[in-house]
PDB file of N, CA and C in Angstrom:
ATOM      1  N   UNK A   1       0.849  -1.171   0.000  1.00  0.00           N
ATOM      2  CA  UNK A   1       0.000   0.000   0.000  1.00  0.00           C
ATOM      3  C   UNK A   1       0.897   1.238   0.000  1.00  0.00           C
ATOM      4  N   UNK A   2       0.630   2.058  -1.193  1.00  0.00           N
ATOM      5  CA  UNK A   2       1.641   3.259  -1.126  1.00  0.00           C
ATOM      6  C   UNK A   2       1.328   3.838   0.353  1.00  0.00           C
ATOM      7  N   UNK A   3       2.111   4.887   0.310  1.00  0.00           N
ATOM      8  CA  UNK A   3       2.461   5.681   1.565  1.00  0.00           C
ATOM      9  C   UNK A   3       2.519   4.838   2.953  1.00  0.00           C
ATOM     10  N   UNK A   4       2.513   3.434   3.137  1.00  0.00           N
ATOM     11  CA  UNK A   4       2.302   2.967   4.284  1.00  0.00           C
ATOM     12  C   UNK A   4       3.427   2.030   4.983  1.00  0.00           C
ATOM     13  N   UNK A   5       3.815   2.247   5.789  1.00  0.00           N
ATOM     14  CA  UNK A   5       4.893   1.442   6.264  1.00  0.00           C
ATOM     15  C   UNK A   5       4.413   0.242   7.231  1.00  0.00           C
ATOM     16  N   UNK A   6       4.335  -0.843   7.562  1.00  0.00           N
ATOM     17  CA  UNK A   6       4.207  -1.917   8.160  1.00  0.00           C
ATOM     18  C   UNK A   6       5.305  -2.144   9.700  1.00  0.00           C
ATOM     19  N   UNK A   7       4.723  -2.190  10.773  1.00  0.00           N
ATOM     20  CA  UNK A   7       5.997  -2.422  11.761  1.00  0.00           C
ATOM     21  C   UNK A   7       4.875  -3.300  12.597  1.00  0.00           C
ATOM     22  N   UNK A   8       6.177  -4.545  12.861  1.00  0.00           N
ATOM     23  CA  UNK A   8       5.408  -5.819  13.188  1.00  0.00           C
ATOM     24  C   UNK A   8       5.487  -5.363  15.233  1.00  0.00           C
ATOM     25  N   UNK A   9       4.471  -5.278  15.944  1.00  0.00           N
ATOM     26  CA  UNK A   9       4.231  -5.290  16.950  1.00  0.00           C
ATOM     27  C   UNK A   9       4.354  -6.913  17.660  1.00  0.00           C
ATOM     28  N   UNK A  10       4.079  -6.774  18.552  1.00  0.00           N
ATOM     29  CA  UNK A  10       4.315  -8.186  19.664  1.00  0.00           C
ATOM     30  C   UNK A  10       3.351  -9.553  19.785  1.00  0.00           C
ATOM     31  N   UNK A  11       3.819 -10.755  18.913  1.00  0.00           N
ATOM     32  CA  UNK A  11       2.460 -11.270  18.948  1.00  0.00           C
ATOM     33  C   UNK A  11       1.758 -11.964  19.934  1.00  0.00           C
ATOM     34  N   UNK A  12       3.435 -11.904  20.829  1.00  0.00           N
ATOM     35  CA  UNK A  12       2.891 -12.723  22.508  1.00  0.00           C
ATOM     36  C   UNK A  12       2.112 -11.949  23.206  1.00  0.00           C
ATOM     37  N   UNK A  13       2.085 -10.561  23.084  1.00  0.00           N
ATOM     38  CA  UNK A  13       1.673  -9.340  23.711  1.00  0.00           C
ATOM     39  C   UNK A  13       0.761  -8.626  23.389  1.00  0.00           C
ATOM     40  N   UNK A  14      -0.421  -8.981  21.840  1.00  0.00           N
ATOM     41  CA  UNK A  14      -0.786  -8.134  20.680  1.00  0.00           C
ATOM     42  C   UNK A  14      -1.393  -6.350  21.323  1.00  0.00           C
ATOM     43  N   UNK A  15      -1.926  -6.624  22.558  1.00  0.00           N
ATOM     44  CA  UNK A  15      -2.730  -5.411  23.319  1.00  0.00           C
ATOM     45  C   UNK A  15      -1.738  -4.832  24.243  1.00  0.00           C
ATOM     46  N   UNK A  16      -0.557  -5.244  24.347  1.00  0.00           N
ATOM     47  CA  UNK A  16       0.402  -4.698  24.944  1.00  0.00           C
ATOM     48  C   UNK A  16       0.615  -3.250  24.190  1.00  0.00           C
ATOM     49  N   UNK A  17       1.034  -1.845  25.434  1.00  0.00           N
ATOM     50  CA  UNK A  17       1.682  -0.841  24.604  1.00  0.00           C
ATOM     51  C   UNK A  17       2.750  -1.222  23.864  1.00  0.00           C
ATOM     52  N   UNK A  18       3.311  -0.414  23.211  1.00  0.00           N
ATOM     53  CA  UNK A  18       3.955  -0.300  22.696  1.00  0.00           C
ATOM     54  C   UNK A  18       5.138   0.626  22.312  1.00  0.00           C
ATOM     55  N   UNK A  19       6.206   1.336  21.910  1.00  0.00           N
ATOM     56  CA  UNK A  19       7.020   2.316  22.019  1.00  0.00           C
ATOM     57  C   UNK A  19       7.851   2.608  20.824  1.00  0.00           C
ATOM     58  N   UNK A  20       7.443   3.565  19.960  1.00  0.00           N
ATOM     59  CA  UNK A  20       8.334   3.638  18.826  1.00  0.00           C
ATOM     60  C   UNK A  20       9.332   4.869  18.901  1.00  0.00           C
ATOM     61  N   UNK A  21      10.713   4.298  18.807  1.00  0.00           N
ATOM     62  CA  UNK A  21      11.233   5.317  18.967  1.00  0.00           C
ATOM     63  C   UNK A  21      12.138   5.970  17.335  1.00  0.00           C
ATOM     64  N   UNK A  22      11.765   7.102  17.009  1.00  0.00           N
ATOM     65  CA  UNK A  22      12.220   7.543  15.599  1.00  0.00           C
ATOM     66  C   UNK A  22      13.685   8.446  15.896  1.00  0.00           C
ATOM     67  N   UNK A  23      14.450   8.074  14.585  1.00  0.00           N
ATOM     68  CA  UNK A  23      15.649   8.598  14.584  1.00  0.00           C
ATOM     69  C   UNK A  23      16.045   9.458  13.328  1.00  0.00           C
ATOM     70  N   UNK A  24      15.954  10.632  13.751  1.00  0.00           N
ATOM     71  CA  UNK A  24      16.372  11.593  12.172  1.00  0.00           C
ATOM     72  C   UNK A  24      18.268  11.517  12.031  1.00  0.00           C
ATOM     73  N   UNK A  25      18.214  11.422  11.124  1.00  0.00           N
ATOM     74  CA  UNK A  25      19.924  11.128  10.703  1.00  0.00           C
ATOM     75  C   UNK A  25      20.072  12.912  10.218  1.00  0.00           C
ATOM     76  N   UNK A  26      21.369  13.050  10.240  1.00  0.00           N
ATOM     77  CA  UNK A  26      21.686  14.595   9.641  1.00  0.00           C
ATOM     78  C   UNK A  26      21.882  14.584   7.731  1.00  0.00           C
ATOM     79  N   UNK A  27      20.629  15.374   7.560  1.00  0.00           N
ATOM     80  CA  UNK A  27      20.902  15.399   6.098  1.00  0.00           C
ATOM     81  C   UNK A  27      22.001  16.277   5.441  1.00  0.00           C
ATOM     82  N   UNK A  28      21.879  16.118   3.967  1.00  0.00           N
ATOM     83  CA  UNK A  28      22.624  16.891   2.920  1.00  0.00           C
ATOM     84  C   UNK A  28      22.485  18.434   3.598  1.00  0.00           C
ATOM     85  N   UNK A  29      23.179  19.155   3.187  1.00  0.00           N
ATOM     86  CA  UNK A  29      23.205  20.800   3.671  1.00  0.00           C
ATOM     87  C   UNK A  29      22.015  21.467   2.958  1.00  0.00           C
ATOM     88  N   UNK A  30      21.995  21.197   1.634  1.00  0.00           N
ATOM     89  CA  UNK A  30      20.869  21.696   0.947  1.00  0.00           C
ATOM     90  C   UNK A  30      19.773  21.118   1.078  1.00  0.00           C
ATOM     91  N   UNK A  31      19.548  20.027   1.930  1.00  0.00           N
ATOM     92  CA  UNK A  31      17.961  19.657   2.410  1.00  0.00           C
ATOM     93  C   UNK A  31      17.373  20.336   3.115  1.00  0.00           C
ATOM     94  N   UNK A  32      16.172  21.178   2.452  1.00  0.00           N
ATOM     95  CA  UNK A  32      15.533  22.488   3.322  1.00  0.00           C
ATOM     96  C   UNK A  32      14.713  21.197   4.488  1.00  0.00           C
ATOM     97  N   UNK A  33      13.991  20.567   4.239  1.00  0.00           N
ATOM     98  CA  UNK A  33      13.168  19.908   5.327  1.00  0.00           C
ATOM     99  C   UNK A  33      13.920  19.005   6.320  1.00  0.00           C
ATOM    100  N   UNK A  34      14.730  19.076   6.993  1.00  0.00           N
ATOM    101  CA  UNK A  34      15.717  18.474   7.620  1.00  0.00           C
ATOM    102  C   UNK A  34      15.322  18.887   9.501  1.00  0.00           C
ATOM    103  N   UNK A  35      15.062  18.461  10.574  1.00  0.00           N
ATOM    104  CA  UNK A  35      14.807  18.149  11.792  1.00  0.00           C
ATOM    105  C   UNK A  35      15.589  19.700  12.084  1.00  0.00           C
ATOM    106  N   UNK A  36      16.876  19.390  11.898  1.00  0.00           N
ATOM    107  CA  UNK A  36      17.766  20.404  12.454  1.00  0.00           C
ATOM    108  C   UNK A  36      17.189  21.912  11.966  1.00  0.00           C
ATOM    109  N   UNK A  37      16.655  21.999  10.986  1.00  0.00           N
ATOM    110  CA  UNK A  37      15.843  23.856  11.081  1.00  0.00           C
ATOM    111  C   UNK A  37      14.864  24.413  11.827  1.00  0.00           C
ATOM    112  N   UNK A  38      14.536  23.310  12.580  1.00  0.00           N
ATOM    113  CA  UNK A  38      13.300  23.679  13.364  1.00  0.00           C
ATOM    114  C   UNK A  38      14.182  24.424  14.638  1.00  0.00           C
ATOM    115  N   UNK A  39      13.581  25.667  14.962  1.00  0.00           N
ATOM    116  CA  UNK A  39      13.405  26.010  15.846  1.00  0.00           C
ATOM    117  C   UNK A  39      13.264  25.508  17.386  1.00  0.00           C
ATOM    118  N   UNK A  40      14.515  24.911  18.174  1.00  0.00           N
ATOM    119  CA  UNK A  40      13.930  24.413  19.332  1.00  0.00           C
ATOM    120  C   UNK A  40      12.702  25.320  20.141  1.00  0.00           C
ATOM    121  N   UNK A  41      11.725  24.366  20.611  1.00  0.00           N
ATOM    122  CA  UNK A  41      10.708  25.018  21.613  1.00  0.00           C
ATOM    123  C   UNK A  41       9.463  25.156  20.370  1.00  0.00           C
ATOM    124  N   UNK A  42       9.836  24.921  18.889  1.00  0.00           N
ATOM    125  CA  UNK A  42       8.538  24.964  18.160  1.00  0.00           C
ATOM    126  C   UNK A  42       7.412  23.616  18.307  1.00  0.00           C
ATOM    127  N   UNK A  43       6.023  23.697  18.054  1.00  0.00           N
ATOM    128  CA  UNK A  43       5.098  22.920  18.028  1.00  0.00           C
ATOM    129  C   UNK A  43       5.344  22.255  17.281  1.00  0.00           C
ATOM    130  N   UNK A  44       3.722  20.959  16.972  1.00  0.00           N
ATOM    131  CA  UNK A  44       4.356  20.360  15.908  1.00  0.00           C
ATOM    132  C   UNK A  44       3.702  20.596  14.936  1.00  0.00           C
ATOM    133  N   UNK A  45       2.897  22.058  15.058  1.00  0.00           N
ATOM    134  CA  UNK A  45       2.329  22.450  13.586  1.00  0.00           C
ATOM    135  C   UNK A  45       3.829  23.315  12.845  1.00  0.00           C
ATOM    136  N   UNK A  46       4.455  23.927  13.673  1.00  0.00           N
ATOM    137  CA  UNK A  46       5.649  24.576  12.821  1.00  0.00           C
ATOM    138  C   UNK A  46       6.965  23.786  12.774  1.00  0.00           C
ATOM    139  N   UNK A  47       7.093  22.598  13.449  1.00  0.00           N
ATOM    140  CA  UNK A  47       7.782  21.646  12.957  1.00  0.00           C
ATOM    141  C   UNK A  47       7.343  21.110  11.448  1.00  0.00           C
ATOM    142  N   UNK A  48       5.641  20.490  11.193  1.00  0.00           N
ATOM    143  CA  UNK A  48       5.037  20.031   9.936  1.00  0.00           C
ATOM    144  C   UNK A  48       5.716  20.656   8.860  1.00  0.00           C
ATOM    145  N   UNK A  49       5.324  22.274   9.335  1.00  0.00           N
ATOM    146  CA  UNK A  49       5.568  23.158   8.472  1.00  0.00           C
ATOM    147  C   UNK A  49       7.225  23.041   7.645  1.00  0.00           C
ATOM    148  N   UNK A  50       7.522  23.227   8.609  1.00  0.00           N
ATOM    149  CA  UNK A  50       9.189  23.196   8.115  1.00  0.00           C
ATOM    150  C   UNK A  50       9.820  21.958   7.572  1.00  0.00           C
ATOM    151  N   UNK A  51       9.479  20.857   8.208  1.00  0.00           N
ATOM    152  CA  UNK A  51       9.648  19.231   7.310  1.00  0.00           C
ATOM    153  C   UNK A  51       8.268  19.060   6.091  1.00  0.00           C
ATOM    154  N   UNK A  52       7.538  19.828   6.164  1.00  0.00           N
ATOM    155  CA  UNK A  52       7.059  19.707   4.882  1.00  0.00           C
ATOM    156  C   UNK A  52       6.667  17.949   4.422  1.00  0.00           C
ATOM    157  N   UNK A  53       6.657  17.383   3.372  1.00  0.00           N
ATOM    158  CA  UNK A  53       6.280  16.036   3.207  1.00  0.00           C
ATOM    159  C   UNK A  53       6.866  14.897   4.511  1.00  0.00           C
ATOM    160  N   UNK A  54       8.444  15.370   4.680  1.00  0.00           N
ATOM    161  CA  UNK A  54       8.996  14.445   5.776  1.00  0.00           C
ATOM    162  C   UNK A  54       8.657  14.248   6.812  1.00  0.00           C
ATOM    163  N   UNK A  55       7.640  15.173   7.334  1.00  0.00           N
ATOM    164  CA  UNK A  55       7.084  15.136   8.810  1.00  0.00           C
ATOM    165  C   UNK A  55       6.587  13.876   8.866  1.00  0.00           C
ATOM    166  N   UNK A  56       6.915  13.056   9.828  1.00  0.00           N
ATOM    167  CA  UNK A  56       6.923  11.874  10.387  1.00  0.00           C
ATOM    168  C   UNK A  56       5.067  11.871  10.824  1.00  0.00           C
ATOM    169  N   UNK A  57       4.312  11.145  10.342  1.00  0.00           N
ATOM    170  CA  UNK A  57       3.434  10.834  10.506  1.00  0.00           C
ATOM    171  C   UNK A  57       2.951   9.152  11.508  1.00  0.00           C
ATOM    172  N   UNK A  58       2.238   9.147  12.401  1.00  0.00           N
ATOM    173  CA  UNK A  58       2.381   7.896  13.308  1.00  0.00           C
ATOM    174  C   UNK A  58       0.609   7.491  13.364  1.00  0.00           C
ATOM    175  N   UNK A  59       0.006   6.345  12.624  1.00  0.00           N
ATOM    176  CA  UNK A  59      -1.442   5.620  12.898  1.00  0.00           C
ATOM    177  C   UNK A  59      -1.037   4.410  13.393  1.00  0.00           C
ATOM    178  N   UNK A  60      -2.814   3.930  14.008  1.00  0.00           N
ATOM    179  CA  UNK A  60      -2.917   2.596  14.286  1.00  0.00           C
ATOM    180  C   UNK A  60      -4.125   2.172  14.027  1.00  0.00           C
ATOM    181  N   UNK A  61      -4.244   1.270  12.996  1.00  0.00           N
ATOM    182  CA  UNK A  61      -5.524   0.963  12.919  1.00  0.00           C
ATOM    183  C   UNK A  61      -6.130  -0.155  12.450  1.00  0.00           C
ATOM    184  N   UNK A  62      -7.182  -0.828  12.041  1.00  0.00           N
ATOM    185  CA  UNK A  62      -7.182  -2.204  11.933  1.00  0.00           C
ATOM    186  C   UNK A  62      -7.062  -2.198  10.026  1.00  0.00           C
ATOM    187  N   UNK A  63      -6.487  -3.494   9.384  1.00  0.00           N
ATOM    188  CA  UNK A  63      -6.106  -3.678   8.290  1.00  0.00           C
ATOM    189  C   UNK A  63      -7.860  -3.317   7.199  1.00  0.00           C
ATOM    190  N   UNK A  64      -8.515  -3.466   8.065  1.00  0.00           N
ATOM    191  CA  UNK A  64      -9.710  -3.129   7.539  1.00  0.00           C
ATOM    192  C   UNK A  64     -10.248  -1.512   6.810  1.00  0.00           C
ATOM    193  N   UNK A  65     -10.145  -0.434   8.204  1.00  0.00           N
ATOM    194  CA  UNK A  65     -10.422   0.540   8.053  1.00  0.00           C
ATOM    195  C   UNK A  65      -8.676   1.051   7.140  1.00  0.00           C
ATOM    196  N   UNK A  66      -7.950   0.673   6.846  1.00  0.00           N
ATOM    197  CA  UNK A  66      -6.965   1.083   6.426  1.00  0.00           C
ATOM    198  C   UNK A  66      -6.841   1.006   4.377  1.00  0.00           C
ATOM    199  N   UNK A  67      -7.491  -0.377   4.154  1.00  0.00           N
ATOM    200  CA  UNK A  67      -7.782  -0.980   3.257  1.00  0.00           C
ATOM    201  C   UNK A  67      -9.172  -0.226   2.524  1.00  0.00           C
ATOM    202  N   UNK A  68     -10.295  -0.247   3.796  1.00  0.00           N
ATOM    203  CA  UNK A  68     -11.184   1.047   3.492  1.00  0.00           C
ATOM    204  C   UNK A  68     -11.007   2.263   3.541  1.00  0.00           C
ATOM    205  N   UNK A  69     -10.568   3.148   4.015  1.00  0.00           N
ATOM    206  CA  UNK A  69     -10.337   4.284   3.243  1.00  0.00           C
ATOM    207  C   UNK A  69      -8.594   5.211   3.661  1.00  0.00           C
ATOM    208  N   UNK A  70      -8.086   4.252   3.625  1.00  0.00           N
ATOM    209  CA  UNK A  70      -6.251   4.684   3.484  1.00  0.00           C
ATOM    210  C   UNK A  70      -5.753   5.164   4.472  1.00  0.00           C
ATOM    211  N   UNK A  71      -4.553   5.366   4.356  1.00  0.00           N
ATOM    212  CA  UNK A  71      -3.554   5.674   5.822  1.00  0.00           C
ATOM    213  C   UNK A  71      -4.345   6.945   6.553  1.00  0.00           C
ATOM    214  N   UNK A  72      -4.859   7.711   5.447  1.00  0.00           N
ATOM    215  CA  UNK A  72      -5.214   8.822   6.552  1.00  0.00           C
ATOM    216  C   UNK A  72      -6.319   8.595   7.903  1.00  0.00           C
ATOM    217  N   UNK A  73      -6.943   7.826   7.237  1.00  0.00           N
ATOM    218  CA  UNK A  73      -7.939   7.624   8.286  1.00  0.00           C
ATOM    219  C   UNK A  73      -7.370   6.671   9.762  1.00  0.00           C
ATOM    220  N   UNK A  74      -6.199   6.212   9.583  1.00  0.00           N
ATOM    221  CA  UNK A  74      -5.463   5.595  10.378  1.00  0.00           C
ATOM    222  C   UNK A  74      -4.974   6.758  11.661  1.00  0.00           C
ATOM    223  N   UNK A  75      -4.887   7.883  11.014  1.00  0.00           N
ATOM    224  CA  UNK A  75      -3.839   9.019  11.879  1.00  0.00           C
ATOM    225  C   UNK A  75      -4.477   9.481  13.344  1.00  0.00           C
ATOM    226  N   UNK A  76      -6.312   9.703  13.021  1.00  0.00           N
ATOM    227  CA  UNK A  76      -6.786  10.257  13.810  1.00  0.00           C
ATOM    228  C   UNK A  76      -7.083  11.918  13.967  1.00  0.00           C
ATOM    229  N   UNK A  77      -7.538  12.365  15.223  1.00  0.00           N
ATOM    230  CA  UNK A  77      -6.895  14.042  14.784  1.00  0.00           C
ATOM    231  C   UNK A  77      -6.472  14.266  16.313  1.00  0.00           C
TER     232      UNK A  77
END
């Protein structure tokens, strides 16, 4: 499924939390959307802003409603 990444959770555990932890690497110099321009102390609407497409997006949802109407509906608000 475009845009969607798969990460296999716990199957001994399936209702167990869970903890994802994300790691931005340091980009090219000329990568305007890069972690490091943000402003420490900004939100994460002017973080979005500034990573632009790269902003790290995080759903959970069943293969059903995902299949029915796509990752977005996975996100929540």
């Amino acid at each position: 499924m475009p845009g969607v990444t798969f990460l296999p959770l716990s199957s001994a555990a399936p209702t167990a939390r869970h903890l994802l932890i994300l790691r931005n690497m340091v980009a090219a110099p000329g990568f305007a959307e890069v972690i490091q321009r943000v402003p420490v102390g900004s939100g994460a609407a002017h973080t979005a802003e500034v990573m632009g497409a790269y902003y790290p997006k995080a759903g959970y949802c069943g293969l059903d409603v995902l299949a029915g109407s796509g990752p977005e509906a996975c996100l929540g608000s």
